[in-house]
N, C-alpha and C. Protein backbone atom coordinates (compact mmCIF):
# COMPACT_ATOMS: atom_id res chain seq x y z
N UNK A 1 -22.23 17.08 16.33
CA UNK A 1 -22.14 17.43 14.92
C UNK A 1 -20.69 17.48 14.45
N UNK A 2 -19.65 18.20 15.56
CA UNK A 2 -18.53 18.54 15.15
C UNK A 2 -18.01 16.74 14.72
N UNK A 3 -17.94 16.05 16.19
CA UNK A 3 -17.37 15.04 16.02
C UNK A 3 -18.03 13.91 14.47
N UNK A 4 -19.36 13.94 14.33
CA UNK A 4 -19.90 12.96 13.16
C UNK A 4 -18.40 13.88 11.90
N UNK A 5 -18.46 15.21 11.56
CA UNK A 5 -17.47 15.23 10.23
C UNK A 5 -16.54 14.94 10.83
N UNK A 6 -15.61 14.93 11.80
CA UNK A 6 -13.87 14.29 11.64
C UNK A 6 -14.25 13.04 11.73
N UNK A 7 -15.34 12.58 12.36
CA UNK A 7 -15.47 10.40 11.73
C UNK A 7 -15.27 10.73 10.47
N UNK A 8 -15.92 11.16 9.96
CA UNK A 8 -15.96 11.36 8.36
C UNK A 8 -15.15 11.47 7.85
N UNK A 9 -14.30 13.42 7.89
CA UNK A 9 -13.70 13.40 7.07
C UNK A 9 -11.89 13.35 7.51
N UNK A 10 -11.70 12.99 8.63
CA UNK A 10 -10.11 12.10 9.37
C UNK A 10 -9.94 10.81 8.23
N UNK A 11 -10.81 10.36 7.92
CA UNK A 11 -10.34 8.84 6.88
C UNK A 11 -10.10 9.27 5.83
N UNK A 12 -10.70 9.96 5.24
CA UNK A 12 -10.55 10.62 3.85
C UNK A 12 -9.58 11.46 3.62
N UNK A 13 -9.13 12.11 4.99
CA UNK A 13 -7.34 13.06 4.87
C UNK A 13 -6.65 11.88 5.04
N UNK A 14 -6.74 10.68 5.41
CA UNK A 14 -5.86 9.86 5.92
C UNK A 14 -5.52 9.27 4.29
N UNK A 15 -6.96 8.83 3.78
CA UNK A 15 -6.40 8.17 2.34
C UNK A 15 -5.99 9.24 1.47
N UNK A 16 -6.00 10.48 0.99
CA UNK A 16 -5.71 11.19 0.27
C UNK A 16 -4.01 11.68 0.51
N UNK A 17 -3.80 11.50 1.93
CA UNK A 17 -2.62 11.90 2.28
C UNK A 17 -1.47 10.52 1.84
N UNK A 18 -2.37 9.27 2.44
CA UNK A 18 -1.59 7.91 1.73
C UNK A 18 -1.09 7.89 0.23
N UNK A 19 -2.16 8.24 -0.46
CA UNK A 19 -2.25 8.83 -2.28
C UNK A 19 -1.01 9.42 -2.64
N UNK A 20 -1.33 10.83 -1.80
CA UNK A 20 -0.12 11.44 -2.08
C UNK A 20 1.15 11.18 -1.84
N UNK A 21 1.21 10.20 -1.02
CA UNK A 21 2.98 9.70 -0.53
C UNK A 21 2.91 8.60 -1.76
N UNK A 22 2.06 8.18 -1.95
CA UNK A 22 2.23 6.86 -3.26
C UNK A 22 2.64 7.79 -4.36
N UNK A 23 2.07 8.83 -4.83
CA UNK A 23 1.84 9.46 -5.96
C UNK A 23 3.45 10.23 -5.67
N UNK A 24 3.98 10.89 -5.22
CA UNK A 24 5.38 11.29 -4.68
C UNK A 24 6.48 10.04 -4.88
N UNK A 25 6.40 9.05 -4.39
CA UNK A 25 7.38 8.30 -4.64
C UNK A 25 7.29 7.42 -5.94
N UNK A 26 6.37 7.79 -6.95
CA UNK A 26 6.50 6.98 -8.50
C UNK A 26 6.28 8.13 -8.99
N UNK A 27 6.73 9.38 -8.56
CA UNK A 27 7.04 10.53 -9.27
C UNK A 27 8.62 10.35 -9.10
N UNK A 28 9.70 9.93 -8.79
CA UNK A 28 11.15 9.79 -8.12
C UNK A 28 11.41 9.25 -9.86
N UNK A 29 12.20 9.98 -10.29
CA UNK A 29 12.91 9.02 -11.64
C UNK A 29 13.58 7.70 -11.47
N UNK A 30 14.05 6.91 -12.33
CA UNK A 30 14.47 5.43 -11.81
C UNK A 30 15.26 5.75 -10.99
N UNK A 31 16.27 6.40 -11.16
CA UNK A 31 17.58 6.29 -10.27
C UNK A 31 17.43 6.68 -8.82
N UNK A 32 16.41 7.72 -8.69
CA UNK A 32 16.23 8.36 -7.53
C UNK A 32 15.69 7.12 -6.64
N UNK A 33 14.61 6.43 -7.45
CA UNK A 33 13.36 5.23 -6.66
C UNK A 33 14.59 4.25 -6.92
N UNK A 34 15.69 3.63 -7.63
CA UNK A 34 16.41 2.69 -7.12
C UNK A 34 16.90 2.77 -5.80
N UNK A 35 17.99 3.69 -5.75
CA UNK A 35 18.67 4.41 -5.11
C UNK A 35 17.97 4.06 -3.32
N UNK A 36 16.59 4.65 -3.80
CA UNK A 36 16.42 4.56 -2.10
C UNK A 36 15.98 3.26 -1.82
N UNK A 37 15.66 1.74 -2.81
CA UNK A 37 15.36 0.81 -2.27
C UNK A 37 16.87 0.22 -2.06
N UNK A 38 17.82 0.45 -2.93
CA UNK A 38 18.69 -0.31 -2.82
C UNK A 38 18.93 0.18 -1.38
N UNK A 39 19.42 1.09 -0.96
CA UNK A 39 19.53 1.57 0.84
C UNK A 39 18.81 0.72 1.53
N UNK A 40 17.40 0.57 1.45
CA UNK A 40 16.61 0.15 2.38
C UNK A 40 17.05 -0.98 2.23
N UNK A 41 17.50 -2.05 1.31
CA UNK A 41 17.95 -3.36 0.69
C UNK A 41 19.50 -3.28 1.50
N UNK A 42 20.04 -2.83 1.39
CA UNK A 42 21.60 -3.07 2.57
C UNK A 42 20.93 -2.73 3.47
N UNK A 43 20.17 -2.34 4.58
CA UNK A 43 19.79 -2.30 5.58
C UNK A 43 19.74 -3.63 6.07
N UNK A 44 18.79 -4.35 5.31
CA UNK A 44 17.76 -5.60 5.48
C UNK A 44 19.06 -6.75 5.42
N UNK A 45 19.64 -6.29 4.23
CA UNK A 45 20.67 -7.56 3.95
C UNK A 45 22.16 -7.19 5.60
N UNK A 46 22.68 -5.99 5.91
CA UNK A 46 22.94 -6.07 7.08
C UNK A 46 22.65 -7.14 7.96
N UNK A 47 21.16 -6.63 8.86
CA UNK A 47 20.45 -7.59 9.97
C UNK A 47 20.13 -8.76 9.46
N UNK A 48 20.29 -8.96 7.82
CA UNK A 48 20.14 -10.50 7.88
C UNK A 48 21.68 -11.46 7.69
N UNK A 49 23.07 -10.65 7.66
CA UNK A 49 24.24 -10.58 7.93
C UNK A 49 24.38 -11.19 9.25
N UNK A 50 23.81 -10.37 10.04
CA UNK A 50 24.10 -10.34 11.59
C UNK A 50 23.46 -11.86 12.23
N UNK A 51 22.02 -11.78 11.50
CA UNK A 51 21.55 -12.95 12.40
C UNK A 51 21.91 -14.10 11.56
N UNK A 52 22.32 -14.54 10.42
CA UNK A 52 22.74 -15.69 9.86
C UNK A 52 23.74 -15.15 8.58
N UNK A 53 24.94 -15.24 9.14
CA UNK A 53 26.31 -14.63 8.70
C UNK A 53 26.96 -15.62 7.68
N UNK A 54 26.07 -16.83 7.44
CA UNK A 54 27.04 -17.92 6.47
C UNK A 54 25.79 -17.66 5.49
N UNK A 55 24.66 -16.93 5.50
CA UNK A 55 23.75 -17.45 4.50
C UNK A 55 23.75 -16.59 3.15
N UNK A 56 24.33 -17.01 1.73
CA UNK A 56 24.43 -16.56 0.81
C UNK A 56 23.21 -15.87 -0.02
N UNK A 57 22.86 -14.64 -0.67
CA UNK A 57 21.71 -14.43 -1.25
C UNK A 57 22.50 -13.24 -2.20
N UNK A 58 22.08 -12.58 -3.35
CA UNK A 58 21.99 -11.86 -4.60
C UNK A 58 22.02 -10.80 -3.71
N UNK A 59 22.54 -9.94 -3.81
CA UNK A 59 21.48 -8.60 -3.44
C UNK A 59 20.73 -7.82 -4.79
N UNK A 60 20.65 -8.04 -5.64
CA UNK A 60 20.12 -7.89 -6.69
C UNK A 60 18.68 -8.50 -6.49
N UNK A 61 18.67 -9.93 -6.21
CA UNK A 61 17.32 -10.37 -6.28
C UNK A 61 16.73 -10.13 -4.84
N UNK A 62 17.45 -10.06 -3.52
CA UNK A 62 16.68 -8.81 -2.57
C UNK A 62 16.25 -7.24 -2.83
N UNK A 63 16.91 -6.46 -3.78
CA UNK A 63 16.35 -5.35 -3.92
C UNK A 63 14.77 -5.64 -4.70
N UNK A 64 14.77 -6.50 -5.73
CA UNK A 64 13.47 -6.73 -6.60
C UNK A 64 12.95 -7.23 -5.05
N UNK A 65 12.55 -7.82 -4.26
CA UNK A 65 11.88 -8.44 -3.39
C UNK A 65 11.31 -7.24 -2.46
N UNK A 66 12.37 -6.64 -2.17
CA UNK A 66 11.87 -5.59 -1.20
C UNK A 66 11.31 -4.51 -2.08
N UNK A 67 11.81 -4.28 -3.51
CA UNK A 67 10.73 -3.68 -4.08
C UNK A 67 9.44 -3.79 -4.52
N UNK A 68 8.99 -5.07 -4.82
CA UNK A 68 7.94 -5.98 -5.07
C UNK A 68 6.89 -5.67 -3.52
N UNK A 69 7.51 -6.12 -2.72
CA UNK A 69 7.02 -5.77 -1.04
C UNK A 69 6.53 -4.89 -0.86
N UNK A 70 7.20 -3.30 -1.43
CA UNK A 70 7.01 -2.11 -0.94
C UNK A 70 5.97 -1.60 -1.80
N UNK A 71 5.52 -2.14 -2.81
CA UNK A 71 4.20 -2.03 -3.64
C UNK A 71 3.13 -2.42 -2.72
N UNK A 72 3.07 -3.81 -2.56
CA UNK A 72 2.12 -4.36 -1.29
C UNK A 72 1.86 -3.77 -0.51
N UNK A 73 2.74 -3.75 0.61
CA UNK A 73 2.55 -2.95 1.78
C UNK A 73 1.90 -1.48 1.53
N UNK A 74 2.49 -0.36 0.43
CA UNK A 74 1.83 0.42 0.54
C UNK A 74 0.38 0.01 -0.21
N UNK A 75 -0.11 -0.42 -0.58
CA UNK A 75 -1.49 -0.71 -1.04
C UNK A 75 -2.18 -1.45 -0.35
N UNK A 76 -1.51 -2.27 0.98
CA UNK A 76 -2.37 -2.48 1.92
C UNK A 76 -2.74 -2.02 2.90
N UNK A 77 -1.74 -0.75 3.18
CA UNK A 77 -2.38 0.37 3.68
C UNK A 77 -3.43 0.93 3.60
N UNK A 78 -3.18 1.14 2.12
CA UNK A 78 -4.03 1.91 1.41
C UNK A 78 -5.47 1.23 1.76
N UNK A 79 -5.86 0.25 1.19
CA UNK A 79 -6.99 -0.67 1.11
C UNK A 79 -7.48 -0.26 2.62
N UNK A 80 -6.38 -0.62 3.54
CA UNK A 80 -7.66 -0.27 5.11
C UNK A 80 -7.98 1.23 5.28
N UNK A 81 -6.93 1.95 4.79
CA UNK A 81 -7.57 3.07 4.38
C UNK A 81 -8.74 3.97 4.03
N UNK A 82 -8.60 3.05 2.85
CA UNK A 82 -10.08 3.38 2.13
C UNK A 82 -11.48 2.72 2.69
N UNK A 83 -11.28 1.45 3.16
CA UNK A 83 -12.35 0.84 3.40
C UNK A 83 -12.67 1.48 4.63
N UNK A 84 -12.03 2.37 5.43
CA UNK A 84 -12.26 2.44 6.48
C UNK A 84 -13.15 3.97 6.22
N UNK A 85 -12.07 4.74 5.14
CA UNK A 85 -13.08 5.88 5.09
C UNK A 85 -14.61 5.85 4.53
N UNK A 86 -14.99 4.21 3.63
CA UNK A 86 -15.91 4.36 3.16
C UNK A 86 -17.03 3.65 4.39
N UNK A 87 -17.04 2.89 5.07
CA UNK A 87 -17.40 2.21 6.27
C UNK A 87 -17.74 3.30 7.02
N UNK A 88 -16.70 4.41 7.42
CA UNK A 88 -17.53 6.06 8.04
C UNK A 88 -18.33 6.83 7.35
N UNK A 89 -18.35 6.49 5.95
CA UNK A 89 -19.41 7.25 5.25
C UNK A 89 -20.56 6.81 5.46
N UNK A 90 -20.82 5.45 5.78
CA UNK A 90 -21.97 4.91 5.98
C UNK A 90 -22.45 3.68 5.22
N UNK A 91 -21.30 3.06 4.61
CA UNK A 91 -21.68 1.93 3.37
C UNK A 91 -21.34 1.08 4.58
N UNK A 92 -22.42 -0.11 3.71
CA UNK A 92 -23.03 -1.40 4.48
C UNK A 92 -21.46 -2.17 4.18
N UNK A 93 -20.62 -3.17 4.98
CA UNK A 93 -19.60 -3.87 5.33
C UNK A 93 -19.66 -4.49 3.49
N UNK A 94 -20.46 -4.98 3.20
CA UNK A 94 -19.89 -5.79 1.97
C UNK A 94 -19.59 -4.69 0.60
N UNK A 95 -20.30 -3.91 0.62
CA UNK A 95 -20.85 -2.66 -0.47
C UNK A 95 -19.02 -2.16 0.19
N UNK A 96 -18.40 -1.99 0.98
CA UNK A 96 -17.91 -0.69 1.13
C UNK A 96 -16.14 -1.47 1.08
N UNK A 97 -16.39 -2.92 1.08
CA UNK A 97 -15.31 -3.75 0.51
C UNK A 97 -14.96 -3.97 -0.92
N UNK A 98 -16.53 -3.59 -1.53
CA UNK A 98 -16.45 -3.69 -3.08
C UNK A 98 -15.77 -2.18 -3.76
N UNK A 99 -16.16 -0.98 -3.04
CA UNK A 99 -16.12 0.37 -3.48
C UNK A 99 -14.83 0.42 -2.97
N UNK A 100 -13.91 -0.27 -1.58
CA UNK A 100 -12.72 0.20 -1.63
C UNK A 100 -11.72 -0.56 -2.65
N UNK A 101 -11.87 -1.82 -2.77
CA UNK A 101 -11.17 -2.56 -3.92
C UNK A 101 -10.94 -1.78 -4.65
N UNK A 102 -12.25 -1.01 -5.75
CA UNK A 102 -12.56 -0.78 -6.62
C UNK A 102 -11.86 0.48 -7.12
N UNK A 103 -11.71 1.30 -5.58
CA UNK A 103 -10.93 2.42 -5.80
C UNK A 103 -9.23 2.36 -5.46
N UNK A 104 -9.16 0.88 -4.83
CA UNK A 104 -7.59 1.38 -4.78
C UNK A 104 -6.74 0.55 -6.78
N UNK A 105 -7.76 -0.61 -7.05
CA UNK A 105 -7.44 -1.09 -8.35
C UNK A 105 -7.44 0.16 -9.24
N UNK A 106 -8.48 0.86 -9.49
CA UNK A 106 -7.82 2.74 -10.03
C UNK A 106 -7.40 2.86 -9.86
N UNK A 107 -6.68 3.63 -8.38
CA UNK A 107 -5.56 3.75 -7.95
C UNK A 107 -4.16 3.29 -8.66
N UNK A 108 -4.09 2.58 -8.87
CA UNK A 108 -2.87 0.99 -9.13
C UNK A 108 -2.80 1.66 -9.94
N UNK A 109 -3.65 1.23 -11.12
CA UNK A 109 -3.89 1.81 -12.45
C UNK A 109 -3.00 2.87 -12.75
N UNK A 110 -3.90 4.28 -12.31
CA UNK A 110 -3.15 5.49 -12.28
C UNK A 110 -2.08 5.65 -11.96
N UNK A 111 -1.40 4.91 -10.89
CA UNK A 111 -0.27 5.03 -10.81
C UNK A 111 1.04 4.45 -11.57
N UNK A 112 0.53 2.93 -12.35
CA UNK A 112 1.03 2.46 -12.90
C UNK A 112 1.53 3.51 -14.50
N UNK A 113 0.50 3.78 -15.31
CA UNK A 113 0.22 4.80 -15.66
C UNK A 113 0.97 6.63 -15.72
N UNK A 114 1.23 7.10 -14.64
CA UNK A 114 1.93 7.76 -14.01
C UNK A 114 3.26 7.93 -14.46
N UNK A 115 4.00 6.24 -13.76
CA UNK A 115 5.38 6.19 -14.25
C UNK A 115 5.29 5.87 -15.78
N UNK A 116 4.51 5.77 -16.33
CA UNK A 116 5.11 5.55 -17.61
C UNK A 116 5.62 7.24 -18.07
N UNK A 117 5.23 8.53 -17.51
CA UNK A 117 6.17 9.64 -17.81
C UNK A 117 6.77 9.95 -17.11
N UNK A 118 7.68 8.67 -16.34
CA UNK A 118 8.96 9.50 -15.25
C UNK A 118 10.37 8.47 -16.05
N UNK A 119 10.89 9.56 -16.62
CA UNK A 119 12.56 9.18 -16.60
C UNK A 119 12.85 7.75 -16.22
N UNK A 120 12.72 6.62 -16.64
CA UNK A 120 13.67 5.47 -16.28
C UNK A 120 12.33 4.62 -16.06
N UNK A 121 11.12 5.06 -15.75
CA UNK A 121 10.25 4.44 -15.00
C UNK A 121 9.13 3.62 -16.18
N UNK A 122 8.44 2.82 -15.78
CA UNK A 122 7.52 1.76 -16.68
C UNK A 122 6.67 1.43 -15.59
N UNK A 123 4.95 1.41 -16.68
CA UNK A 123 3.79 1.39 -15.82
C UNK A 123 3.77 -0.84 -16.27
N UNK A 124 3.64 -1.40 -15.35
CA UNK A 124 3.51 -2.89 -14.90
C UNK A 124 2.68 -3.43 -14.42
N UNK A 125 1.99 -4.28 -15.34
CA UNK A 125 0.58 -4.92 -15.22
C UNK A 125 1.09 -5.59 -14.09
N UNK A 126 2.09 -6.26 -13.80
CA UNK A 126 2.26 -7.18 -12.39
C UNK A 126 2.25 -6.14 -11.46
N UNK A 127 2.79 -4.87 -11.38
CA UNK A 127 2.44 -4.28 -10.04
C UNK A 127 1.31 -3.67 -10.15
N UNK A 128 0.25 -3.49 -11.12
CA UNK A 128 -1.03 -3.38 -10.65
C UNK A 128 -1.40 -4.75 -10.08
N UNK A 129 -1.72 -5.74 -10.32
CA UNK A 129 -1.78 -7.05 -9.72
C UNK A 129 -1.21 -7.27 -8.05
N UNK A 130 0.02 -6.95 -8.23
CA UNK A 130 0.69 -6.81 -6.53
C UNK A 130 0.02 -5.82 -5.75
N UNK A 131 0.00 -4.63 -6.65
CA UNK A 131 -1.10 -3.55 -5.65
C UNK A 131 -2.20 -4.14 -5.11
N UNK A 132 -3.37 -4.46 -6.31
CA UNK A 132 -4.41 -4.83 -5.54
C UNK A 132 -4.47 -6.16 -4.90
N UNK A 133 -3.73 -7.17 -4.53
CA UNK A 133 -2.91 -7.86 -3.74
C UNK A 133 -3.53 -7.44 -2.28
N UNK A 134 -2.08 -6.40 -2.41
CA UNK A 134 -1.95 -5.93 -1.35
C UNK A 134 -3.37 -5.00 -0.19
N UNK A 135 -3.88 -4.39 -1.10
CA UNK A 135 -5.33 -3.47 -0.95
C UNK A 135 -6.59 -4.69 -0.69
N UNK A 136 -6.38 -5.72 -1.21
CA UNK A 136 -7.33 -6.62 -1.05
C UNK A 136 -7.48 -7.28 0.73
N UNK A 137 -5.98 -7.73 1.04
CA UNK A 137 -5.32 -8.11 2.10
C UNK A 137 -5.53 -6.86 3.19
N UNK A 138 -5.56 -5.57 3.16
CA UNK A 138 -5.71 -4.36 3.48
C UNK A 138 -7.01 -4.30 4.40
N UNK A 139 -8.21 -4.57 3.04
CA UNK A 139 -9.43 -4.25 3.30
C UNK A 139 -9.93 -5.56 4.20
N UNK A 140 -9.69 -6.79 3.70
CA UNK A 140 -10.25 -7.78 4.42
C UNK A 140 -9.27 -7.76 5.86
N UNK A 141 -8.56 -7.41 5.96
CA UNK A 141 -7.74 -7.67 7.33
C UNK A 141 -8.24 -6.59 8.39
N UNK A 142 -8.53 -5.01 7.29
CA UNK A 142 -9.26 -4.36 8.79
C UNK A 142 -10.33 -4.85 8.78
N UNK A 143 -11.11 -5.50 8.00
CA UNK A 143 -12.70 -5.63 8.08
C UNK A 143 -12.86 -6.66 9.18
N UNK A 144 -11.65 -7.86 9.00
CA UNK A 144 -11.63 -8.95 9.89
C UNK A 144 -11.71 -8.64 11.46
N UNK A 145 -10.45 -7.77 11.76
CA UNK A 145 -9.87 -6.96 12.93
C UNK A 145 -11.45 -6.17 13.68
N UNK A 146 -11.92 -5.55 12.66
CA UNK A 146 -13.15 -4.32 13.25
C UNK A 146 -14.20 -5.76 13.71
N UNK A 147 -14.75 -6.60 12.97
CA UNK A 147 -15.69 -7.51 13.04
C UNK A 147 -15.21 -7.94 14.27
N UNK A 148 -13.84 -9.01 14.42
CA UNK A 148 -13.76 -9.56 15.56
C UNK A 148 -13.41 -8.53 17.07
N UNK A 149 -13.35 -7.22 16.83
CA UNK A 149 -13.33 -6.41 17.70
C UNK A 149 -14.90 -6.45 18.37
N UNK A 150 -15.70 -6.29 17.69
CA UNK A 150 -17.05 -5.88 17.68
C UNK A 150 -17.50 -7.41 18.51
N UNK A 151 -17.46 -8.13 17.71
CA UNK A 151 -17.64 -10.08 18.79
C UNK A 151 -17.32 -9.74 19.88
N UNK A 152 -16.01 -9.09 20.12
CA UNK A 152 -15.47 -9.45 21.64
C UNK A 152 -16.20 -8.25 22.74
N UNK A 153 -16.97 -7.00 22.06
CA UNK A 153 -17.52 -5.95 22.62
C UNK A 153 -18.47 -6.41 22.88
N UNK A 154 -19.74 -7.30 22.20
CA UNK A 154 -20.57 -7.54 22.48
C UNK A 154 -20.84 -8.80 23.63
């Protein structure tokens, strides 16, 4: 009994806790959320210094890239996330690809939404678009992963 609720409810702290790190960092006013991509952006532009030292690029148009990225990635988190907590609830594989889409495109939404009342910040139909992108790629990649896990068990 104990173990059926943490199947359960371990996915659902997992996506709510994902939420909240999304919902925390498009709470950051512009300068704060520049600030830390541009860092992560000299990081990247560094090691890409190191391994090809003649190759010219913007760092301007790497910060938009790695910020563009960091939308994705977290929403394709998200997406296996969700699909995964709804898959332990008990929804049938196609039903529970439609209900996680469905909830991380809200998601997007709301968040997009969100920044439109933070200091510097603007809600962007393209990064709802990149979100669910990313959440789409999310859900079908664990669904792929669990399926071909399951082939190779049987």
């Amino acid at each position: 009994m104990i173990e059926q609720m943490k199947k359960r409810i371990l996915p659902w702290a997992l996506v709510i806790f994902w939420m909240a790190l999304i919902f925390y960092l498009s709470h950051q006013p512009a300068a704060e959320s520049n600030g830390l991509s541009t860092n992560i952006t000299r990081k990247i532009a560094e090691i890409i210094e190191k391994i090809a030292p003649n190759i010219g690029f913007n760092l301007g148009s790497l910060n938009h890239i790695v910020r563009k990225n960091a939308h994705f990635f977290a929403y394709l988190v998200l997406g296996a996330l969700v699909v995964n907590g709804v898959k332990n609830s008990g929804v049938s594989t196609l039903k529970a690809i439609r209900v996680a889409l469905f909830i991380c495109i809200l998601y997007a939404i709301s968040d997009e939404v969100h920044q439109l009342y933070i200091p510097g910040r603007s809600g962007e139909v393209k990064d709802v678009i990149i979100d669910s992108a990313g959440a789409l790629v999310g859900i079908l990649g664990l669904n792929s992963i669990i399926k071909n896990l399951e082939l190779r068990i049987l």
